[in-house]
PDB file of N, CA and C in Angstrom:
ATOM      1  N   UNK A   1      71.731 -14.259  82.028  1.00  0.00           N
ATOM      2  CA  UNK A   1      70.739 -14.116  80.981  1.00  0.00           C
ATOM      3  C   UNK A   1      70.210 -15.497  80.620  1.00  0.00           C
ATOM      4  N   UNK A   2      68.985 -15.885  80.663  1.00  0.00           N
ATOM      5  CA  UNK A   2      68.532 -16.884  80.016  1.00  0.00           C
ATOM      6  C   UNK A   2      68.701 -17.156  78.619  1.00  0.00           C
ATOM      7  N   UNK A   3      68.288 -18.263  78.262  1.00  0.00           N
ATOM      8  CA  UNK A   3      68.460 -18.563  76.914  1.00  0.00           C
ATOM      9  C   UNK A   3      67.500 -18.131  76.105  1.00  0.00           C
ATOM     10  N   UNK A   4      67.804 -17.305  75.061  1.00  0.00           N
ATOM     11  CA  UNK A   4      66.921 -16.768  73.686  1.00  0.00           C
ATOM     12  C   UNK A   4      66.052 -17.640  73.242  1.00  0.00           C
ATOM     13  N   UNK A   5      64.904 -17.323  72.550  1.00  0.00           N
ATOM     14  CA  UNK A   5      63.937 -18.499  71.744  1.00  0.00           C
ATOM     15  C   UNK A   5      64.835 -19.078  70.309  1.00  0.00           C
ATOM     16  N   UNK A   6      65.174 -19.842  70.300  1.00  0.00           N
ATOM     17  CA  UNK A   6      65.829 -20.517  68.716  1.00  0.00           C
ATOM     18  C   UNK A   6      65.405 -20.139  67.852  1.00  0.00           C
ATOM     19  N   UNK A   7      66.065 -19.407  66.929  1.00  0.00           N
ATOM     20  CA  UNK A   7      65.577 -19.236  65.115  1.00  0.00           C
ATOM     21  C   UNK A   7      65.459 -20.704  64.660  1.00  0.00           C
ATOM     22  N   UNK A   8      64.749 -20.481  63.765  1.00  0.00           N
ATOM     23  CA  UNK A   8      64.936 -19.045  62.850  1.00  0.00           C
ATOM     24  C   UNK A   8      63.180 -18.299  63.368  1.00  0.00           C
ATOM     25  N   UNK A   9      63.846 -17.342  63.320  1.00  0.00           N
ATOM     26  CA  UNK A   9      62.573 -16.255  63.363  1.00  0.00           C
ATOM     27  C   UNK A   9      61.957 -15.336  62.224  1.00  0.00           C
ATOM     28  N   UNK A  10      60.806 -15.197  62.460  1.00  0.00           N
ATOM     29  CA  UNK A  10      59.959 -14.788  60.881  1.00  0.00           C
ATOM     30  C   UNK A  10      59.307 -13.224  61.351  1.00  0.00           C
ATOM     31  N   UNK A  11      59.540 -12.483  60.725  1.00  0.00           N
ATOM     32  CA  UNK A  11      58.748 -11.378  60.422  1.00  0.00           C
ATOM     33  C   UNK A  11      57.361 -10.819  60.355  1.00  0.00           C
ATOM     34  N   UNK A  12      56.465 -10.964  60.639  1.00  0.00           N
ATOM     35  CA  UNK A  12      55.599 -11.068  60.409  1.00  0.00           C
ATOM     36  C   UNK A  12      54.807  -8.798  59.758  1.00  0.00           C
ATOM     37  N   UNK A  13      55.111  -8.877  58.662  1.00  0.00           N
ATOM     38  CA  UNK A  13      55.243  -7.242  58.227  1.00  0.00           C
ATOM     39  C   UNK A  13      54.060  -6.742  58.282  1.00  0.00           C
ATOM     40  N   UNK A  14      52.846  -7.514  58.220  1.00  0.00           N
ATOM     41  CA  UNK A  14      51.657  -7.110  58.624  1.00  0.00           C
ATOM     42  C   UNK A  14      51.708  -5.983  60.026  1.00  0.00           C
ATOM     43  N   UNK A  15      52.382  -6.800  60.863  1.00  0.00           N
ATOM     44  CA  UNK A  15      52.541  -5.695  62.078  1.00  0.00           C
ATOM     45  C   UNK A  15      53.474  -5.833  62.756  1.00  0.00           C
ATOM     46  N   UNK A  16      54.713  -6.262  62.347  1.00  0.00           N
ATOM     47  CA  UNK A  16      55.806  -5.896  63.132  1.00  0.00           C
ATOM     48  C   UNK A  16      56.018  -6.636  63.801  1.00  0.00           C
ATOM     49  N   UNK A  17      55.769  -7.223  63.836  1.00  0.00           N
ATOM     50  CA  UNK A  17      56.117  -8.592  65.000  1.00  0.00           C
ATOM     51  C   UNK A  17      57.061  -9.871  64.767  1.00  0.00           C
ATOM     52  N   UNK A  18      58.104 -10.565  65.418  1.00  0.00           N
ATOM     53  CA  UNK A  18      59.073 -11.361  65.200  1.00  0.00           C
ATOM     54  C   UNK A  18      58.212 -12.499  65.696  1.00  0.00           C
ATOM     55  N   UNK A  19      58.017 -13.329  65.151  1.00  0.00           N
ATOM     56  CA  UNK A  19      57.442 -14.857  65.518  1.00  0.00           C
ATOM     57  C   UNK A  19      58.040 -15.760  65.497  1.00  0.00           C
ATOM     58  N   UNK A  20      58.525 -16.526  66.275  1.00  0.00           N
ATOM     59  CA  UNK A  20      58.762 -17.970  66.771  1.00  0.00           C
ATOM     60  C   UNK A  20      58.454 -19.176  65.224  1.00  0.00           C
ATOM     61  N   UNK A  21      58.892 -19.132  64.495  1.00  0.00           N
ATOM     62  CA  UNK A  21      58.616 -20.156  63.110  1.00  0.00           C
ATOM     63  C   UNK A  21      58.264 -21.356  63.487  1.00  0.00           C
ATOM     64  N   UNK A  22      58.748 -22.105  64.756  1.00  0.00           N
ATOM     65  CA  UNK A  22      58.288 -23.234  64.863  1.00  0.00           C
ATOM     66  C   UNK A  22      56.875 -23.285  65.241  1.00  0.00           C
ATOM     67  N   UNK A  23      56.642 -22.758  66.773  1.00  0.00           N
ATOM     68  CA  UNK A  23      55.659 -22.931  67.250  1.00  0.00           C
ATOM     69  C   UNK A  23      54.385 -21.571  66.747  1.00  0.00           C
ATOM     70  N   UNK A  24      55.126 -20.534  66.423  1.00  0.00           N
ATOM     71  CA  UNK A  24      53.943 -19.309  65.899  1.00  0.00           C
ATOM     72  C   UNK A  24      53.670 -18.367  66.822  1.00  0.00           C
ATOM     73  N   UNK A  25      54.489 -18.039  68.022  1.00  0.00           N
ATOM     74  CA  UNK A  25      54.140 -17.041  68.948  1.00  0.00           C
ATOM     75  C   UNK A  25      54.709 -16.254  69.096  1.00  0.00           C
ATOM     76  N   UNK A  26      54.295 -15.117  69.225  1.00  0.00           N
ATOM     77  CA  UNK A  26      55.051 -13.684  68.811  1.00  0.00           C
ATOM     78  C   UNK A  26      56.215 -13.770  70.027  1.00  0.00           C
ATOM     79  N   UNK A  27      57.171 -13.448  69.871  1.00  0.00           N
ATOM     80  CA  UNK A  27      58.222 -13.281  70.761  1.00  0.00           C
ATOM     81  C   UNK A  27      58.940 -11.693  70.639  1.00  0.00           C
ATOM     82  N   UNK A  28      58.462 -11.261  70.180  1.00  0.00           N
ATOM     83  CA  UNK A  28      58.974  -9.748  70.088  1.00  0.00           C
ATOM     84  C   UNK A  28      57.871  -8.704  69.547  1.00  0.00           C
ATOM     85  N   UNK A  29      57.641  -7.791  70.106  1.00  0.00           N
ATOM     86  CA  UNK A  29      57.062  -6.608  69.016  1.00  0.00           C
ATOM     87  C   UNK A  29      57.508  -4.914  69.176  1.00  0.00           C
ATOM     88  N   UNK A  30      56.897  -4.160  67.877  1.00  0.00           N
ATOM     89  CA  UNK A  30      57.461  -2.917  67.954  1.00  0.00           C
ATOM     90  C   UNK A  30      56.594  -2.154  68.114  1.00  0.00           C
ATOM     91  N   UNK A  31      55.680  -2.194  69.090  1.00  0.00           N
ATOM     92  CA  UNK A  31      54.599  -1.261  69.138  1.00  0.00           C
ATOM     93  C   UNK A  31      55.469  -0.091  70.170  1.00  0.00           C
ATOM     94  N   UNK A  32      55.594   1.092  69.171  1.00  0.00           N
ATOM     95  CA  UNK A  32      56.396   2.175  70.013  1.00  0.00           C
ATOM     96  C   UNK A  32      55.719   3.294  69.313  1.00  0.00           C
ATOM     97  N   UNK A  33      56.479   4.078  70.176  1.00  0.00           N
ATOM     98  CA  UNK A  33      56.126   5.452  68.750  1.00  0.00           C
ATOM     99  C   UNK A  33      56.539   5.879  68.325  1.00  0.00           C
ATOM    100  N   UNK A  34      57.327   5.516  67.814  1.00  0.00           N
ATOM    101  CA  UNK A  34      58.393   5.585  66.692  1.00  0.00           C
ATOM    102  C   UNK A  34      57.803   5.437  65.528  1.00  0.00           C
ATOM    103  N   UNK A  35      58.216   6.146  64.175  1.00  0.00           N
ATOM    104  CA  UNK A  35      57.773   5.940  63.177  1.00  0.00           C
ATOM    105  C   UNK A  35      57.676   4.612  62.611  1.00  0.00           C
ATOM    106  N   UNK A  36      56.563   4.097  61.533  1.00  0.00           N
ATOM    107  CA  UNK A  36      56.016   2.819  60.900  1.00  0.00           C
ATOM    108  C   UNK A  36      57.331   2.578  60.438  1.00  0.00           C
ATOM    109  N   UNK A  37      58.193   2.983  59.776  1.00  0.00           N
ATOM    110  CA  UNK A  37      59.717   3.144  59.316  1.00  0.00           C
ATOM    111  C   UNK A  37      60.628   2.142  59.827  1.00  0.00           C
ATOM    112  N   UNK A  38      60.610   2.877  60.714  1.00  0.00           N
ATOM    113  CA  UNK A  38      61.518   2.690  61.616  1.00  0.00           C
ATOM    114  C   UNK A  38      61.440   1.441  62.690  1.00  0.00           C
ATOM    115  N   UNK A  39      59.691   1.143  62.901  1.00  0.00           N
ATOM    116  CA  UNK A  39      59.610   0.431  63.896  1.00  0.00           C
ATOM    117  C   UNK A  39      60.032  -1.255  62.776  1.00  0.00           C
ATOM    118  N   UNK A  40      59.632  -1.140  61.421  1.00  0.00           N
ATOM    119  CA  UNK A  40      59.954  -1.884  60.304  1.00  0.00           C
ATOM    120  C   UNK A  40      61.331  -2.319  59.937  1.00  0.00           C
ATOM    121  N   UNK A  41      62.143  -1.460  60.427  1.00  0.00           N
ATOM    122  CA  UNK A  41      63.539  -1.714  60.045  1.00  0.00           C
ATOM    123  C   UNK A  41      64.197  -2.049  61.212  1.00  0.00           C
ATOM    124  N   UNK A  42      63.264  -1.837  62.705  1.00  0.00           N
ATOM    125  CA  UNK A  42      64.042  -2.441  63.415  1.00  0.00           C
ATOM    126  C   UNK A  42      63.580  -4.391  63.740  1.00  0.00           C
ATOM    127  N   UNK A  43      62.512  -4.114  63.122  1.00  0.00           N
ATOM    128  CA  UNK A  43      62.043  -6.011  63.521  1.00  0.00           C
ATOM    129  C   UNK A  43      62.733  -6.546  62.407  1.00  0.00           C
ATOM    130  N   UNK A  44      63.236  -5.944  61.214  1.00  0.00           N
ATOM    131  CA  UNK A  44      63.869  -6.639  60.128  1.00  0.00           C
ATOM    132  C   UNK A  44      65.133  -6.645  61.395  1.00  0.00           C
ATOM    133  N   UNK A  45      66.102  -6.271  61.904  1.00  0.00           N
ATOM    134  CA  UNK A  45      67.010  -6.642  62.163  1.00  0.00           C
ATOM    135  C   UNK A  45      66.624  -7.320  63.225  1.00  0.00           C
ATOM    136  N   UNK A  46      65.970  -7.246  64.256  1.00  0.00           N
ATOM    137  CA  UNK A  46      65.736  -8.187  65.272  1.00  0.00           C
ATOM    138  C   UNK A  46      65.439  -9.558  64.379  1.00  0.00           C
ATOM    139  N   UNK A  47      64.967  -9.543  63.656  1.00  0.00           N
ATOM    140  CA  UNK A  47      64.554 -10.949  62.957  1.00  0.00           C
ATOM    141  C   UNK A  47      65.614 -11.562  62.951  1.00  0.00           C
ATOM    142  N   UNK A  48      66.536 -10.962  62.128  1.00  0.00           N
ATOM    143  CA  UNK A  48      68.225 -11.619  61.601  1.00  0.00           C
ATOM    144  C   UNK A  48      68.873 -11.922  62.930  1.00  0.00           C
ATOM    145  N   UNK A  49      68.600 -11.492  64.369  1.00  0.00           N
ATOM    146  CA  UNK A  49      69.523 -11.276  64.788  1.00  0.00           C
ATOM    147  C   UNK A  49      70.641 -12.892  64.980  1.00  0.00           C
ATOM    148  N   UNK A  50      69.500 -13.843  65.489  1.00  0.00           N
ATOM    149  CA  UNK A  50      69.483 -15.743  65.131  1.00  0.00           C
ATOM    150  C   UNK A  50      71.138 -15.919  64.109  1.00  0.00           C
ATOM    151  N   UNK A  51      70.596 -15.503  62.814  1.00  0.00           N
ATOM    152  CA  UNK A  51      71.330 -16.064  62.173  1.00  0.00           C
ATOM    153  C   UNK A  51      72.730 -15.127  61.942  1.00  0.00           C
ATOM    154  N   UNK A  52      72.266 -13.887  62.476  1.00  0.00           N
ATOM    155  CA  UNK A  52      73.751 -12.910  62.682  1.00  0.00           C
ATOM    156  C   UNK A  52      74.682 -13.609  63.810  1.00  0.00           C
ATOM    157  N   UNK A  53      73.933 -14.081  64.284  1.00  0.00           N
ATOM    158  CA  UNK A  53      74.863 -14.398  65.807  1.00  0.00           C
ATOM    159  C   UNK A  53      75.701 -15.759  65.440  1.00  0.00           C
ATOM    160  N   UNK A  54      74.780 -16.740  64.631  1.00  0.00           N
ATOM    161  CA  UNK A  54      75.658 -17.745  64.229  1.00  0.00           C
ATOM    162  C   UNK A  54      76.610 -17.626  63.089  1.00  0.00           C
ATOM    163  N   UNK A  55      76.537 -16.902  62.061  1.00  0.00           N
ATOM    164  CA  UNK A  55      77.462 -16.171  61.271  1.00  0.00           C
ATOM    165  C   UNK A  55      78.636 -15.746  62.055  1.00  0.00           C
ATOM    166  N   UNK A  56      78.529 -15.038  63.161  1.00  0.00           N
ATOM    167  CA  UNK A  56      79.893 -14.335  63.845  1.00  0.00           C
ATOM    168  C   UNK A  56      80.356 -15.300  64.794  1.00  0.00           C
ATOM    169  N   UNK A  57      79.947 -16.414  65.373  1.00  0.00           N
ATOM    170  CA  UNK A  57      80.444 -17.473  65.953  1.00  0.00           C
ATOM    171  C   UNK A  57      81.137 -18.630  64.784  1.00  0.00           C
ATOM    172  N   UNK A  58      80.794 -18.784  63.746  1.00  0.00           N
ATOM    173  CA  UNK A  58      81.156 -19.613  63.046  1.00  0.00           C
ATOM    174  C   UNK A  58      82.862 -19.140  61.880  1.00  0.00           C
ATOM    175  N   UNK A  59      82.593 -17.671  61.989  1.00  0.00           N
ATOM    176  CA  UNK A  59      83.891 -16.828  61.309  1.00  0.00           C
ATOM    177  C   UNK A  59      84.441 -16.832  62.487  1.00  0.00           C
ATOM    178  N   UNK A  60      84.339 -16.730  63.771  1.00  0.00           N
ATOM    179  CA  UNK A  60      85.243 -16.351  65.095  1.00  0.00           C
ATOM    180  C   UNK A  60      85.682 -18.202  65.077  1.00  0.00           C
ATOM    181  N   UNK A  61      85.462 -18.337  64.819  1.00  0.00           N
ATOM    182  CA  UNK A  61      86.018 -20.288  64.502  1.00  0.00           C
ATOM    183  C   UNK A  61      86.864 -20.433  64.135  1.00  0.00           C
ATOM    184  N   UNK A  62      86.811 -19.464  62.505  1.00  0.00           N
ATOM    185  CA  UNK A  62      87.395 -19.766  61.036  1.00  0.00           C
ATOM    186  C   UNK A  62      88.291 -19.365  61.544  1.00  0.00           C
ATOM    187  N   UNK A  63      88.449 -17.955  62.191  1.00  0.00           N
ATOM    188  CA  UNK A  63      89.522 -17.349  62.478  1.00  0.00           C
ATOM    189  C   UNK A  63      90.439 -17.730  63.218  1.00  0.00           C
ATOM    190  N   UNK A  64      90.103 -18.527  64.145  1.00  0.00           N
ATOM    191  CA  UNK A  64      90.305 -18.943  65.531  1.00  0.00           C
ATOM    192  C   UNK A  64      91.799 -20.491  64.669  1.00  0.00           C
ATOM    193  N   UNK A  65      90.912 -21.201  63.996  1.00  0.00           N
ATOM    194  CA  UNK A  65      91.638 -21.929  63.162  1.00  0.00           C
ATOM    195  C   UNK A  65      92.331 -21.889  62.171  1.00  0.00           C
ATOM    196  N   UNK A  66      92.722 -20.564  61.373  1.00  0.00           N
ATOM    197  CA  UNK A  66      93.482 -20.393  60.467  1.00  0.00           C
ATOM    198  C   UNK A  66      94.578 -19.732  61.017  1.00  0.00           C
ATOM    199  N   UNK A  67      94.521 -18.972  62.243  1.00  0.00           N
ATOM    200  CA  UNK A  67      95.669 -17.841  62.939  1.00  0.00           C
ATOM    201  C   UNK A  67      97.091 -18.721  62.815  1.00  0.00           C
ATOM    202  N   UNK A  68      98.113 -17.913  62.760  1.00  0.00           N
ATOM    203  CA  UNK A  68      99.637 -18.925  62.872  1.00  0.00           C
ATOM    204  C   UNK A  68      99.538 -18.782  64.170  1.00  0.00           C
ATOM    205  N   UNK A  69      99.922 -19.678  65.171  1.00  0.00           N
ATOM    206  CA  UNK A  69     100.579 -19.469  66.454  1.00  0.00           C
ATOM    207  C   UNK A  69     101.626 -18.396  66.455  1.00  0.00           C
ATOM    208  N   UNK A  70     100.885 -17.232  67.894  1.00  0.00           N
ATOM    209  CA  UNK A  70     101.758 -16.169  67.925  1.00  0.00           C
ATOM    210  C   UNK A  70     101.281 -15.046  67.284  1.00  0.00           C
ATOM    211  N   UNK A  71     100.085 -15.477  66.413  1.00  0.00           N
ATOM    212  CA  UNK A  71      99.709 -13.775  65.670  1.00  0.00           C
ATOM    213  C   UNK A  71      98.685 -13.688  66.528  1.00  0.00           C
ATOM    214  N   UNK A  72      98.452 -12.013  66.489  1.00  0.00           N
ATOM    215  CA  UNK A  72      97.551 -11.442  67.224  1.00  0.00           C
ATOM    216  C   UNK A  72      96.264 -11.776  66.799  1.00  0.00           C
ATOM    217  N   UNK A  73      94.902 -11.705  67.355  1.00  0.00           N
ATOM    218  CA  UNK A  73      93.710 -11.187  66.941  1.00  0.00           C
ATOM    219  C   UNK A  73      93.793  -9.979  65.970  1.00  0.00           C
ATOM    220  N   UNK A  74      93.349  -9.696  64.918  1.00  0.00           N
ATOM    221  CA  UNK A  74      92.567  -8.782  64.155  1.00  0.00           C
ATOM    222  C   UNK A  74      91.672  -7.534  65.016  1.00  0.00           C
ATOM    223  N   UNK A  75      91.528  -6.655  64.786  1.00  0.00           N
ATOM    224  CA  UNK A  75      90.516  -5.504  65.400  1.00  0.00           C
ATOM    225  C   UNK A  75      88.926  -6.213  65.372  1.00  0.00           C
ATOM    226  N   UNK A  76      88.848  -6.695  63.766  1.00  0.00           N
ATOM    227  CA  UNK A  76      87.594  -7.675  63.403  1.00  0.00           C
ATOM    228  C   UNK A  76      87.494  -8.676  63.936  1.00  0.00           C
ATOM    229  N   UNK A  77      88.285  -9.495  64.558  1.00  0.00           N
ATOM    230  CA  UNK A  77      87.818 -10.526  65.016  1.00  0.00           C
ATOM    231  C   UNK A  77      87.511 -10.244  66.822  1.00  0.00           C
ATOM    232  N   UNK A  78      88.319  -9.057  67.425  1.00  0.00           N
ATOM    233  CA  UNK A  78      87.897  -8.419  68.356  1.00  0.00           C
ATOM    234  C   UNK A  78      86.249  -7.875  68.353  1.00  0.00           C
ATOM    235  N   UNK A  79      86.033  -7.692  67.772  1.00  0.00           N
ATOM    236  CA  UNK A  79      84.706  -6.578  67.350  1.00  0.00           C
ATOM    237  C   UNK A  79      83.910  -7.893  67.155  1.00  0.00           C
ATOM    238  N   UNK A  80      83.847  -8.797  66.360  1.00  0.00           N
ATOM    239  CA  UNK A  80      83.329  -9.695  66.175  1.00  0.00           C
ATOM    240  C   UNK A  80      83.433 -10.852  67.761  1.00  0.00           C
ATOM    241  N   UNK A  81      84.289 -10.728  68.184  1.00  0.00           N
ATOM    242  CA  UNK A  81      84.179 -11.696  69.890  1.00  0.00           C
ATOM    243  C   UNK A  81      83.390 -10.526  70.624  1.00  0.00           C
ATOM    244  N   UNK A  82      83.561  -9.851  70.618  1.00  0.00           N
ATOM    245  CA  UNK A  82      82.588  -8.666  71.526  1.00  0.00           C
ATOM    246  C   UNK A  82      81.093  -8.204  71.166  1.00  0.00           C
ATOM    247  N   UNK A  83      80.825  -8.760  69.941  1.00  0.00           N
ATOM    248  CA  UNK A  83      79.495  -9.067  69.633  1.00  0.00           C
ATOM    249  C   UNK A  83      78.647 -10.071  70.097  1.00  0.00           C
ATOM    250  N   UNK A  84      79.662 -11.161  69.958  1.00  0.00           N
ATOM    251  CA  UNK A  84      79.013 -12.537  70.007  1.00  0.00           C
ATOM    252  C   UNK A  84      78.752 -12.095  72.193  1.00  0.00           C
ATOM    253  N   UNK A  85      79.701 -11.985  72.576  1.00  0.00           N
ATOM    254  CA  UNK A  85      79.175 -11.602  73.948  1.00  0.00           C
ATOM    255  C   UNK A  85      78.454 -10.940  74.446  1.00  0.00           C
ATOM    256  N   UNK A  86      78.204  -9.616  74.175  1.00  0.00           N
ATOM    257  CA  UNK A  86      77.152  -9.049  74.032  1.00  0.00           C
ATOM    258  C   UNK A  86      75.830  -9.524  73.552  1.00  0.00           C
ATOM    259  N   UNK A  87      75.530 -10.513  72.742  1.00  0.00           N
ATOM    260  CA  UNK A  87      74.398 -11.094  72.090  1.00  0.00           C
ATOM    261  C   UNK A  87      74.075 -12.025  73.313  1.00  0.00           C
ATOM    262  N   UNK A  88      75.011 -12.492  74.022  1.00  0.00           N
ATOM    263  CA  UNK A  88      74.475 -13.340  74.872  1.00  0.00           C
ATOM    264  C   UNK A  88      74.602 -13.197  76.087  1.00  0.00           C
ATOM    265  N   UNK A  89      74.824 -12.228  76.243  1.00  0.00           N
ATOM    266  CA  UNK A  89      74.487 -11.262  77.532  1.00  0.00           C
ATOM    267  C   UNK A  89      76.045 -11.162  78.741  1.00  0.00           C
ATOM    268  N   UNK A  90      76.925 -11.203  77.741  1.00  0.00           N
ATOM    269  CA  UNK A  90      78.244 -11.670  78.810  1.00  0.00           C
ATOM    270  C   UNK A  90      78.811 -10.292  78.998  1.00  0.00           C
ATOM    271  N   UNK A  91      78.616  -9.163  78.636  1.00  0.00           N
ATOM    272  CA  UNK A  91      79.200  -8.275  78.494  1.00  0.00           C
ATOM    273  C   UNK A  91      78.432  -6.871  78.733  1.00  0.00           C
TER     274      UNK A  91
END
């Protein structure tokens, strides 16, 4: 998988579209036919997705550094490593 465009990414609610904040070029849209709804609630999460991904890399850290030697992973911090891979295409 290549590398994603860098957030932060902006919304643009006029029409659905995820834009590139630095440079201004649409990098995503929801023209489907799917309801106005729906196509709305999914560019709100595509928007986040940037800063979701660094949120769950930065707790998979926390975690990573607070564990005692010898304790297991968490289910959450499973779920949370299997996100972060999935986001970046490893999985």
């Amino acid at each position: 998988m290549s590398e994603h465009t860098p957030g932060p990414w902006i919304l643009r609610e006029d029409s659905c579209v995820i834009v590139d904040s630095v440079v201004g070029y649409s990098i995503a849209g929801t023209r489907t036919k799917r309801p106005v709804e729906e196509n709305a609630a999914n560019a709100i999460l595509i928007s986040a997705a940037p800063d979701l991904l660094e949120a769950l890399e930065r707790l998979s850290a926390q975690c990573d550094r607070m564990r005692m030697p010898g304790q297991p992973m968490s289910d959450a911090e499973k779920a949370a490593r299997a996100a972060i891979s999935k986001a970046k295409g490893q999985s």
